[in-house]
C-alpha atoms as a PDB file:
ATOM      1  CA  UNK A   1       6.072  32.938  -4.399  1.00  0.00           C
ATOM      2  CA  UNK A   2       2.202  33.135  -5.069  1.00  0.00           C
ATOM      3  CA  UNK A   3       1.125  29.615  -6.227  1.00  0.00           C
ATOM      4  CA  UNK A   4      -1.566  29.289  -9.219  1.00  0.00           C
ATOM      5  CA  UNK A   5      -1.007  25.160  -9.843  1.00  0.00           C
ATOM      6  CA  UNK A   6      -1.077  22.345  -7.698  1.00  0.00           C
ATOM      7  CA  UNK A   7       0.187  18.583  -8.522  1.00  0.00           C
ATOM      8  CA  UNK A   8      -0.809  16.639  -6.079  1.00  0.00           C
ATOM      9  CA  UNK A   9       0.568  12.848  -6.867  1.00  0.00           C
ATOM     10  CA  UNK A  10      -0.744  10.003  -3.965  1.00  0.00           C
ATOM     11  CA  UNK A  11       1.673   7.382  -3.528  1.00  0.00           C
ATOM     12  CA  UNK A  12       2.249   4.303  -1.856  1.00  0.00           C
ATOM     13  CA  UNK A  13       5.192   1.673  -1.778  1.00  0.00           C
ATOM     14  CA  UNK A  14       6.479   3.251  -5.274  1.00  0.00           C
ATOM     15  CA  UNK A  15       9.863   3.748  -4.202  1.00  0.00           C
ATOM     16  CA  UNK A  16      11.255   3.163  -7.410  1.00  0.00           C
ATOM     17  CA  UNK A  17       8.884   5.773  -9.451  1.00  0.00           C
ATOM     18  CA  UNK A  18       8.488   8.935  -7.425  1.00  0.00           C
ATOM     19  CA  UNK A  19      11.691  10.626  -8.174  1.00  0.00           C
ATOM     20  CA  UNK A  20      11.674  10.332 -12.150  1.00  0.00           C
ATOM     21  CA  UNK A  21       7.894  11.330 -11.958  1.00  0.00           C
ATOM     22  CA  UNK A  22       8.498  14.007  -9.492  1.00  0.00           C
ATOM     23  CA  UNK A  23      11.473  15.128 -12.156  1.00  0.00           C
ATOM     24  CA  UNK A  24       9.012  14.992 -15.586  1.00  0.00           C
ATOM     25  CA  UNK A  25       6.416  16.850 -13.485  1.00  0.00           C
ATOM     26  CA  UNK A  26       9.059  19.224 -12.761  1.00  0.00           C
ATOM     27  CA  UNK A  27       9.644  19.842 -16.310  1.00  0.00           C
ATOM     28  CA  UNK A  28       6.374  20.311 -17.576  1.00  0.00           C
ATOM     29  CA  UNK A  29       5.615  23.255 -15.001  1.00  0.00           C
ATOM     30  CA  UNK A  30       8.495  24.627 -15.192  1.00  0.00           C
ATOM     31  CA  UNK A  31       6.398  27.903 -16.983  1.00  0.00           C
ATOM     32  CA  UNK A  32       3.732  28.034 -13.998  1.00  0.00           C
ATOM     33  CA  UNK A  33       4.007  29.132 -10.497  1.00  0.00           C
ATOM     34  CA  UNK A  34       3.589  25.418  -9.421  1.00  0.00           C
ATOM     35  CA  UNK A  35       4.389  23.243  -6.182  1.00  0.00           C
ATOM     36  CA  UNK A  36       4.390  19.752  -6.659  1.00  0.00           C
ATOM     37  CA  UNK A  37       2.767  17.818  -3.536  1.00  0.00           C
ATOM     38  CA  UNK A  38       3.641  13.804  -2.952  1.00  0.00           C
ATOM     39  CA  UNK A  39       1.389  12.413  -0.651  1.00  0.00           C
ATOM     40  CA  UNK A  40       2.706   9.377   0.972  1.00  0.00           C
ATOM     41  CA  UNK A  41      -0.464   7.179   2.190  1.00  0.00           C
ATOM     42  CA  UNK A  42       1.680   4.980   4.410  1.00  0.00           C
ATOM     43  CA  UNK A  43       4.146   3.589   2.547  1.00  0.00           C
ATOM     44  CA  UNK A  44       5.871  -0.097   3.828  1.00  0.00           C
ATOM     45  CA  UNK A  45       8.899   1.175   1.418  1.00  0.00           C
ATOM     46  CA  UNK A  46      11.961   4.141   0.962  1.00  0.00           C
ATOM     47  CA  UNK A  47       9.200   5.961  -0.968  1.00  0.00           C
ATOM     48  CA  UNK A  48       8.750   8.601   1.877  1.00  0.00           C
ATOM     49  CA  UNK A  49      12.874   9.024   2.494  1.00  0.00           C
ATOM     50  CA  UNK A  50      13.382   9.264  -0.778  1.00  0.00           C
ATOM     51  CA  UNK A  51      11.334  11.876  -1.626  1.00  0.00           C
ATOM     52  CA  UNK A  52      12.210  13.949   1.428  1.00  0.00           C
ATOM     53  CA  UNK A  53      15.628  13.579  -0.081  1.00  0.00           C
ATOM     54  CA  UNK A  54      14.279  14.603  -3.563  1.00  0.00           C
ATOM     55  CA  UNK A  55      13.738  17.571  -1.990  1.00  0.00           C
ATOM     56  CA  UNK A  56      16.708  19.223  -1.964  1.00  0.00           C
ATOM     57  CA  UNK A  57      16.642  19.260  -5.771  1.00  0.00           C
ATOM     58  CA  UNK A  58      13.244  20.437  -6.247  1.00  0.00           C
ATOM     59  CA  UNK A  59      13.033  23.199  -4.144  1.00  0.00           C
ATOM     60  CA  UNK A  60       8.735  23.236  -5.059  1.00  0.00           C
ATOM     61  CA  UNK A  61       8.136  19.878  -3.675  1.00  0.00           C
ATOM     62  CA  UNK A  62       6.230  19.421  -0.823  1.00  0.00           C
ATOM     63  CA  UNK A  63       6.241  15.720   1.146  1.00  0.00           C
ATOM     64  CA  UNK A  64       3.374  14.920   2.913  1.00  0.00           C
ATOM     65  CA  UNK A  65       2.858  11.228   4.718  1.00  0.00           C
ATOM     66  CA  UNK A  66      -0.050   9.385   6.044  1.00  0.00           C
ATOM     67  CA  UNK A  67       0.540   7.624   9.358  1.00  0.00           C
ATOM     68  CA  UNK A  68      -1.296   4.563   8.146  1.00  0.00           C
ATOM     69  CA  UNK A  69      -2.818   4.011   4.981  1.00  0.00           C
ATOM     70  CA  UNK A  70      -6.220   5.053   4.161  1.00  0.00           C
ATOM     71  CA  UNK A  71      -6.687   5.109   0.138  1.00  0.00           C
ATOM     72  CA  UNK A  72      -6.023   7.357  -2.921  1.00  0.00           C
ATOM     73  CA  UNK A  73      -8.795   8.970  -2.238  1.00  0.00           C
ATOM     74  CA  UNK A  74      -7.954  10.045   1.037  1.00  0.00           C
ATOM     75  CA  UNK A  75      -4.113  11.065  -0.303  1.00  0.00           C
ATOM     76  CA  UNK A  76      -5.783  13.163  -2.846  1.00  0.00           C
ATOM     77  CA  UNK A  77      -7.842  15.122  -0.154  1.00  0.00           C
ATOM     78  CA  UNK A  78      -5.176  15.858   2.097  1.00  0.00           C
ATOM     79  CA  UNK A  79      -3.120  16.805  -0.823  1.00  0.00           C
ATOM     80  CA  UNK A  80      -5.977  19.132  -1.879  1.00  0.00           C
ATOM     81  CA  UNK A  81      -6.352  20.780   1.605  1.00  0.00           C
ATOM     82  CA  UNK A  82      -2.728  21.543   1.644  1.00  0.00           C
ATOM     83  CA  UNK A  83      -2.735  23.044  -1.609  1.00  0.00           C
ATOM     84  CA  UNK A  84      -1.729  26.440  -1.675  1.00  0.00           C
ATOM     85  CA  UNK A  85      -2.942  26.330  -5.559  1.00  0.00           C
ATOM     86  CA  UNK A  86      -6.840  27.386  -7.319  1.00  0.00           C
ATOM     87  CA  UNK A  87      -6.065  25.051  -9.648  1.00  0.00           C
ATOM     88  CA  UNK A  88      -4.991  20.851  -8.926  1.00  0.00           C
ATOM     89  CA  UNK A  89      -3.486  18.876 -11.549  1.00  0.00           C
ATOM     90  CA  UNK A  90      -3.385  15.255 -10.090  1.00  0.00           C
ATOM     91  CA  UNK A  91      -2.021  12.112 -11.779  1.00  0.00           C
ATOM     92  CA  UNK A  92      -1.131   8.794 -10.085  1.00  0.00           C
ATOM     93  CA  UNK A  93       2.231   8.019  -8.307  1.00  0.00           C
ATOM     94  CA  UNK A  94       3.249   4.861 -10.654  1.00  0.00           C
ATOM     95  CA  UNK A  95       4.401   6.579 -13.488  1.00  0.00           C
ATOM     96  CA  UNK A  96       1.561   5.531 -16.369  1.00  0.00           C
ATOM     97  CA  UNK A  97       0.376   8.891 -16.595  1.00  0.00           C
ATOM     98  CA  UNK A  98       2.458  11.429 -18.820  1.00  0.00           C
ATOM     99  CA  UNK A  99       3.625  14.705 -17.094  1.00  0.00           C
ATOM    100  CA  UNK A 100       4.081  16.122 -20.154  1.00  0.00           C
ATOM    101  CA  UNK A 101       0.254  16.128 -20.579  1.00  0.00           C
ATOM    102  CA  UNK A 102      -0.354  18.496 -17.835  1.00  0.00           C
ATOM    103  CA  UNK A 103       0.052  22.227 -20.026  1.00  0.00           C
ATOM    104  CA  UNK A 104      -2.763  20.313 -22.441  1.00  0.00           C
ATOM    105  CA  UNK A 105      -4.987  19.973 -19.115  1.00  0.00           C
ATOM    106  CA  UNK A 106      -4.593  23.349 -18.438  1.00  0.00           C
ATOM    107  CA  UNK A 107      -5.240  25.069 -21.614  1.00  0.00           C
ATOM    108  CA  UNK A 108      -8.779  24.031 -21.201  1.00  0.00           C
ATOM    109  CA  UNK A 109      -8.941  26.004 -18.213  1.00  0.00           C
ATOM    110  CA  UNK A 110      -7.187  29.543 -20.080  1.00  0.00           C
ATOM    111  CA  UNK A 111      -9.697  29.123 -22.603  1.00  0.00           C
ATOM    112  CA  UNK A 112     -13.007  28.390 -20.649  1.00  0.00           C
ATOM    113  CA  UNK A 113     -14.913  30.930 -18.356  1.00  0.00           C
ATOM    114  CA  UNK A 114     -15.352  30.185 -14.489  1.00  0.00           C
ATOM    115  CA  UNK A 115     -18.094  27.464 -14.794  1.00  0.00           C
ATOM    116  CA  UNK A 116     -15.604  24.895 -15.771  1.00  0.00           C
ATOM    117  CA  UNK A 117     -14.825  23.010 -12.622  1.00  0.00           C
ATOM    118  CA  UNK A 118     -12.839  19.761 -14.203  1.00  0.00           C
ATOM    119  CA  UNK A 119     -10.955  18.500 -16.854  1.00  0.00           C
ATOM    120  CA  UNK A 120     -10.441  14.608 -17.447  1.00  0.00           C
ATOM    121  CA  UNK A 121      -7.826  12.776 -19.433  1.00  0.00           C
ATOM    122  CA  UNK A 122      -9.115   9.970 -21.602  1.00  0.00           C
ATOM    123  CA  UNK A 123      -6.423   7.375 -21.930  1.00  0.00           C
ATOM    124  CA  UNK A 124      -6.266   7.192 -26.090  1.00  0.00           C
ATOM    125  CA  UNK A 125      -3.700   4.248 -26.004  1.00  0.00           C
ATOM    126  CA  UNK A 126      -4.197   2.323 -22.825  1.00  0.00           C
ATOM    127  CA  UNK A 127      -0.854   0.371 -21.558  1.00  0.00           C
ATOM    128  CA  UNK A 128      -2.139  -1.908 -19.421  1.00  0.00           C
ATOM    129  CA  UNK A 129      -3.504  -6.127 -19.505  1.00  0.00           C
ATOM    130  CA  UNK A 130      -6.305  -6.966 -21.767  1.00  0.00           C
ATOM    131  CA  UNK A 131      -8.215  -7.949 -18.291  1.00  0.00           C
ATOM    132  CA  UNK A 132      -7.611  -4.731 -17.083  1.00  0.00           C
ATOM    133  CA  UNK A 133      -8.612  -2.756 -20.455  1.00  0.00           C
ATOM    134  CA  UNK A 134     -11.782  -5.138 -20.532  1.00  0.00           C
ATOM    135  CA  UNK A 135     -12.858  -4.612 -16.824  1.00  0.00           C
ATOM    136  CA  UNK A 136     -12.445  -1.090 -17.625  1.00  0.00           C
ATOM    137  CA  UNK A 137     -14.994  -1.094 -20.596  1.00  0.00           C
ATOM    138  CA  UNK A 138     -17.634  -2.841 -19.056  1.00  0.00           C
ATOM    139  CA  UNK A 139     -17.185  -0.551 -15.928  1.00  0.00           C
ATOM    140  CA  UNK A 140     -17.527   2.169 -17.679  1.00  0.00           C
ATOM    141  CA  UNK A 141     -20.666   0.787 -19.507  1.00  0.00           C
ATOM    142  CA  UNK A 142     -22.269  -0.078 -16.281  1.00  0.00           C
ATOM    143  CA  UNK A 143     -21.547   3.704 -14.787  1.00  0.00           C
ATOM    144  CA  UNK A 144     -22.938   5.551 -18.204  1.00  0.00           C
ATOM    145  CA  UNK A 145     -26.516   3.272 -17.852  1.00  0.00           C
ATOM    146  CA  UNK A 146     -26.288   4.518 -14.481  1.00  0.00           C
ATOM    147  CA  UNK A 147     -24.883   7.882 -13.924  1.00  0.00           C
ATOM    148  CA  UNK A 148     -25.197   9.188 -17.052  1.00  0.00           C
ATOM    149  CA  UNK A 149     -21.593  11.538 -16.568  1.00  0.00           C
ATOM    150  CA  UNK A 150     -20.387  11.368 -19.848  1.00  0.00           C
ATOM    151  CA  UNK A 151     -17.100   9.915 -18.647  1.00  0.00           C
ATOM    152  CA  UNK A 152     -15.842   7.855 -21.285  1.00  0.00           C
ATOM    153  CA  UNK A 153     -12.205   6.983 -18.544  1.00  0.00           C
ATOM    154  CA  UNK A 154     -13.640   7.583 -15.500  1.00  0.00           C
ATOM    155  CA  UNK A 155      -9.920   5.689 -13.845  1.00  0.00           C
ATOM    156  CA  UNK A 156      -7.548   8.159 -15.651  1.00  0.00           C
ATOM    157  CA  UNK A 157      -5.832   9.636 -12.510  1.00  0.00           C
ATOM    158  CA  UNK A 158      -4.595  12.692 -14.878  1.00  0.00           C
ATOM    159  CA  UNK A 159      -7.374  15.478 -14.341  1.00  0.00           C
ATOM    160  CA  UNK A 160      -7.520  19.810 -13.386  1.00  0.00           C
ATOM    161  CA  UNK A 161      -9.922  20.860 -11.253  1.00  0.00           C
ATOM    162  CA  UNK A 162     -10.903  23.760  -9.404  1.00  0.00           C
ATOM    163  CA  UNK A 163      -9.741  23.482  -5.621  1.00  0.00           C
ATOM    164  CA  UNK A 164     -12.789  25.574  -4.445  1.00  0.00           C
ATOM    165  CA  UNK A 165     -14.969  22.982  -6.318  1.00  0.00           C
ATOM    166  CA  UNK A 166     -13.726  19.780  -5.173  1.00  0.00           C
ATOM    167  CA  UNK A 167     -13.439  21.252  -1.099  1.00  0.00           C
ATOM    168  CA  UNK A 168     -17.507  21.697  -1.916  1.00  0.00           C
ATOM    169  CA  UNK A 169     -17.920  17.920  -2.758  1.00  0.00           C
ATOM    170  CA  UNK A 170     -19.086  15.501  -0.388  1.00  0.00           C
ATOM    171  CA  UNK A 171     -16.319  13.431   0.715  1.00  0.00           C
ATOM    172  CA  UNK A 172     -16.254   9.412   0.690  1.00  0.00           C
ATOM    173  CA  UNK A 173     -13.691   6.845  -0.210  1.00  0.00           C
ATOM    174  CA  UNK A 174     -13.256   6.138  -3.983  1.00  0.00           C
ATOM    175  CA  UNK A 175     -14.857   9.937  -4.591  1.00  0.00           C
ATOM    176  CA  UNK A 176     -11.482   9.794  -6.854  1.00  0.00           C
ATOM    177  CA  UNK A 177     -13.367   7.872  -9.107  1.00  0.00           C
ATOM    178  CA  UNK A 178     -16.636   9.831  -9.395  1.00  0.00           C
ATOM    179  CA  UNK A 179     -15.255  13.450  -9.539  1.00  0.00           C
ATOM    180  CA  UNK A 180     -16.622  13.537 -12.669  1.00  0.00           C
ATOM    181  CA  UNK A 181     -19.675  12.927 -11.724  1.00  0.00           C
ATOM    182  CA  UNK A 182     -19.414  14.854  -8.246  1.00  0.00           C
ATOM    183  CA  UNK A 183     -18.513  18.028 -10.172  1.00  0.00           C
ATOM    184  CA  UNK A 184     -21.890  17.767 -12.274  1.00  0.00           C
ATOM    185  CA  UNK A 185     -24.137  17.564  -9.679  1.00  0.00           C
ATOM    186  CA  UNK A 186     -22.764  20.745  -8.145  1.00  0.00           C
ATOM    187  CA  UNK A 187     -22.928  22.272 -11.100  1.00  0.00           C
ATOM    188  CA  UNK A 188     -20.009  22.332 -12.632  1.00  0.00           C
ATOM    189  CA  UNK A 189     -18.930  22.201 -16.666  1.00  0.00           C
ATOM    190  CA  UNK A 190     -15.932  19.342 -17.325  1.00  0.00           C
ATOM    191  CA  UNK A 191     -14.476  18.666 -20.223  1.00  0.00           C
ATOM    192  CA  UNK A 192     -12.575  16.053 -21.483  1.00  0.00           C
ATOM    193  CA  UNK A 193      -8.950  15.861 -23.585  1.00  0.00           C
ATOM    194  CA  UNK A 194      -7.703  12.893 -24.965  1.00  0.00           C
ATOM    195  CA  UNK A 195      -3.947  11.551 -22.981  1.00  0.00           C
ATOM    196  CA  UNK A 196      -0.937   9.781 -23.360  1.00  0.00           C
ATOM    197  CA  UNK A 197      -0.771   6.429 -21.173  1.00  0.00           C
ATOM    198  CA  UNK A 198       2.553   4.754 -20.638  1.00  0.00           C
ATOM    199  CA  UNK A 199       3.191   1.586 -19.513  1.00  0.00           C
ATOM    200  CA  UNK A 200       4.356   0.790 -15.908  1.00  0.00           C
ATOM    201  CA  UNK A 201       8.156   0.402 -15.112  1.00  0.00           C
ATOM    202  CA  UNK A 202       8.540  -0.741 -11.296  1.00  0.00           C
ATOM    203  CA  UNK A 203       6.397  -1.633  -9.016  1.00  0.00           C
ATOM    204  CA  UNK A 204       2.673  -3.432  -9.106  1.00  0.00           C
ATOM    205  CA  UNK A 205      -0.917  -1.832  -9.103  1.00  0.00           C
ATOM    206  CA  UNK A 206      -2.347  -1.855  -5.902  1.00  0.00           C
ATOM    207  CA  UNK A 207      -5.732  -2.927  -7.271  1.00  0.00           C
ATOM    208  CA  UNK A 208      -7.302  -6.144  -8.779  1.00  0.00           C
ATOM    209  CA  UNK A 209      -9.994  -6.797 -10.840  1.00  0.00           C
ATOM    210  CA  UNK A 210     -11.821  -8.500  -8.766  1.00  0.00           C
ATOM    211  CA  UNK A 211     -11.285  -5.890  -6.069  1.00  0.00           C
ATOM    212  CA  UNK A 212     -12.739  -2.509  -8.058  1.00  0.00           C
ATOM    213  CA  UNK A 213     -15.426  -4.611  -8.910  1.00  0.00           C
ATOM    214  CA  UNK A 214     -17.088  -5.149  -5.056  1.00  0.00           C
ATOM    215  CA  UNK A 215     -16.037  -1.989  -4.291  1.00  0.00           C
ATOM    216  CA  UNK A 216     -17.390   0.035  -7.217  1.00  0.00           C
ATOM    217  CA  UNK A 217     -20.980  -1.843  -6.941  1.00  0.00           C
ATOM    218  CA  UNK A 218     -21.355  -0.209  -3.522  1.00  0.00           C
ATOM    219  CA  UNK A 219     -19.870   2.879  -4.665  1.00  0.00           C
ATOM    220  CA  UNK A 220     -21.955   3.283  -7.745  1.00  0.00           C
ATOM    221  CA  UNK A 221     -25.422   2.796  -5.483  1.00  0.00           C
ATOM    222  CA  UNK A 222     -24.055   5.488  -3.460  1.00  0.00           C
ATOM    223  CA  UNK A 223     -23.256   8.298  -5.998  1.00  0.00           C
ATOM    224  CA  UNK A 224     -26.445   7.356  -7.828  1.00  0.00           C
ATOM    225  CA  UNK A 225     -28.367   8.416  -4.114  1.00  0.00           C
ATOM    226  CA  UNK A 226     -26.436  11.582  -4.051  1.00  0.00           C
ATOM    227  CA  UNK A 227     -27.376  12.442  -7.560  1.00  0.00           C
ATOM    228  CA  UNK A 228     -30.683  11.993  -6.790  1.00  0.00           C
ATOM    229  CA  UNK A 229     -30.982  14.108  -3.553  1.00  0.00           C
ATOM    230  CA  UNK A 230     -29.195  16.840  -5.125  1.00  0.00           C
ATOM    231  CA  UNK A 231     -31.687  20.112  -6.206  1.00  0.00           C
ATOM    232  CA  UNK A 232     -28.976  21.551  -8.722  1.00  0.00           C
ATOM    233  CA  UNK A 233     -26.621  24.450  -7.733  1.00  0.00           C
ATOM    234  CA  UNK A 234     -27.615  28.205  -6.777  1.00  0.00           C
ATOM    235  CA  UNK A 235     -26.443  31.427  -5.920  1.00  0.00           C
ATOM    236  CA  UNK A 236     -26.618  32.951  -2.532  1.00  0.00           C
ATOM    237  CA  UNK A 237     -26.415  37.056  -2.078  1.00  0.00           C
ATOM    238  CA  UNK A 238     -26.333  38.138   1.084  1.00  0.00           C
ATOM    239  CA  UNK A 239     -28.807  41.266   0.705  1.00  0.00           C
END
């Protein structure tokens, strides 16, 4: 079968989730030539086991597991690198992200010309704390003064992209969270459509508060370096 979509879902210790996800994700490609990769960044759980057993109902998902854990960023590149897919869908393994949303994703793709290189969900309805939702606004306040990306949900793990263009980005940890912003500087369009959020069933987030704020202070001076040593994108012809 020639593959044209990608879902590539990280995961870790969400033993409860993956197969209903893995199911609605499923459902809503069931009109593309789609595989659906889990990426299993070293689970303590059944979440590996029971997605290996998953697969004997989904004959298009693919199980691939970290031997340790080494971040959602990480999981998304190795899903990436397996991908047989041009184009990656990814949304994250706990289940707040809507499969459903995925065909809207793509239709910005069908309808744009080759310089699009990423489309972002915007979480319309956020399910999640007030802290959370707050930490999230002033985040994203402190990115825009900075990197000036246009991404109004920069942490929505639902987003297309081009594999060719994210295997050009520099890699880092937490690049997850500045695609947006990665794609621009190699000169890519992205566009952004507004997405269902749902709230989470089983399980707990794997991040704090307190947590994405240390690391995104670091991260933040880091992109703002590479945006700054970045000359804009060309062509090369060989002649």
């Amino acid at each position: 079968m020639t593959v044209t979509l990608s879902v590539v879902v990280p995961v870790k210790d969400e033993a409860e989730n993956v197969a209903p996800l893995a199911r609605e994700i499923a459902t809503a490609v069931a009109g593309y030539e789609a595989e659906i990769i889990f990426i299993d960044d070293g689970s303590s759980d059944d979440t590996p086991e029971r997605l290996v057993a998953l697969k004997a109902e989904l004959p298009n998902l693919r199980v691939i597991r970290h031997a340790a854990n080494r971040g959602q960023s990480r999981a998304v590149r190795s899903g990436v690198r397996a991908a047989r897919g041009p184009i990656i869908v990814t949304l994250d393994g706990d289940g707040q992200n809507d499969p459903a949303d995925i065909p809207k994703l793509l239709a910005k793709f069908e309808a744009a010309d080759d310089g699009l290189g990423l489309v972002g969900g915007v979480r319309a309805r956020r399910q999640d704390t007030a802290s959370r939702r707050l930490a999230s606004r002033i985040a994203n306040a402190v990115r825009q003064s900075l990197l000036h990306d246009g991404a109004a949900d920069s942490g929505c793990g639902l987003k297309a992209f081009r594999r060719e263009a994210f295997l050009a980005l520099p890699y880092f940890d937490h690049l997850h969270r500045f695609l947006i912003t990665m794609m621009i500087r190699e000169g890519y369009g992205v566009a952004f459509v507004d997405v269902n959020h749902r709230p989470r069933l089983h399980g707990k987030s794997k991040y704090t508060n307190w947590h994405r704020m240390l690391v995104g202070i670091d991260d933040l001076m880091g992109v703002r370096w590479l945006q700054r040593r970045m000359r804009g994108k060309t062509e090369a012809k060989e002649l």
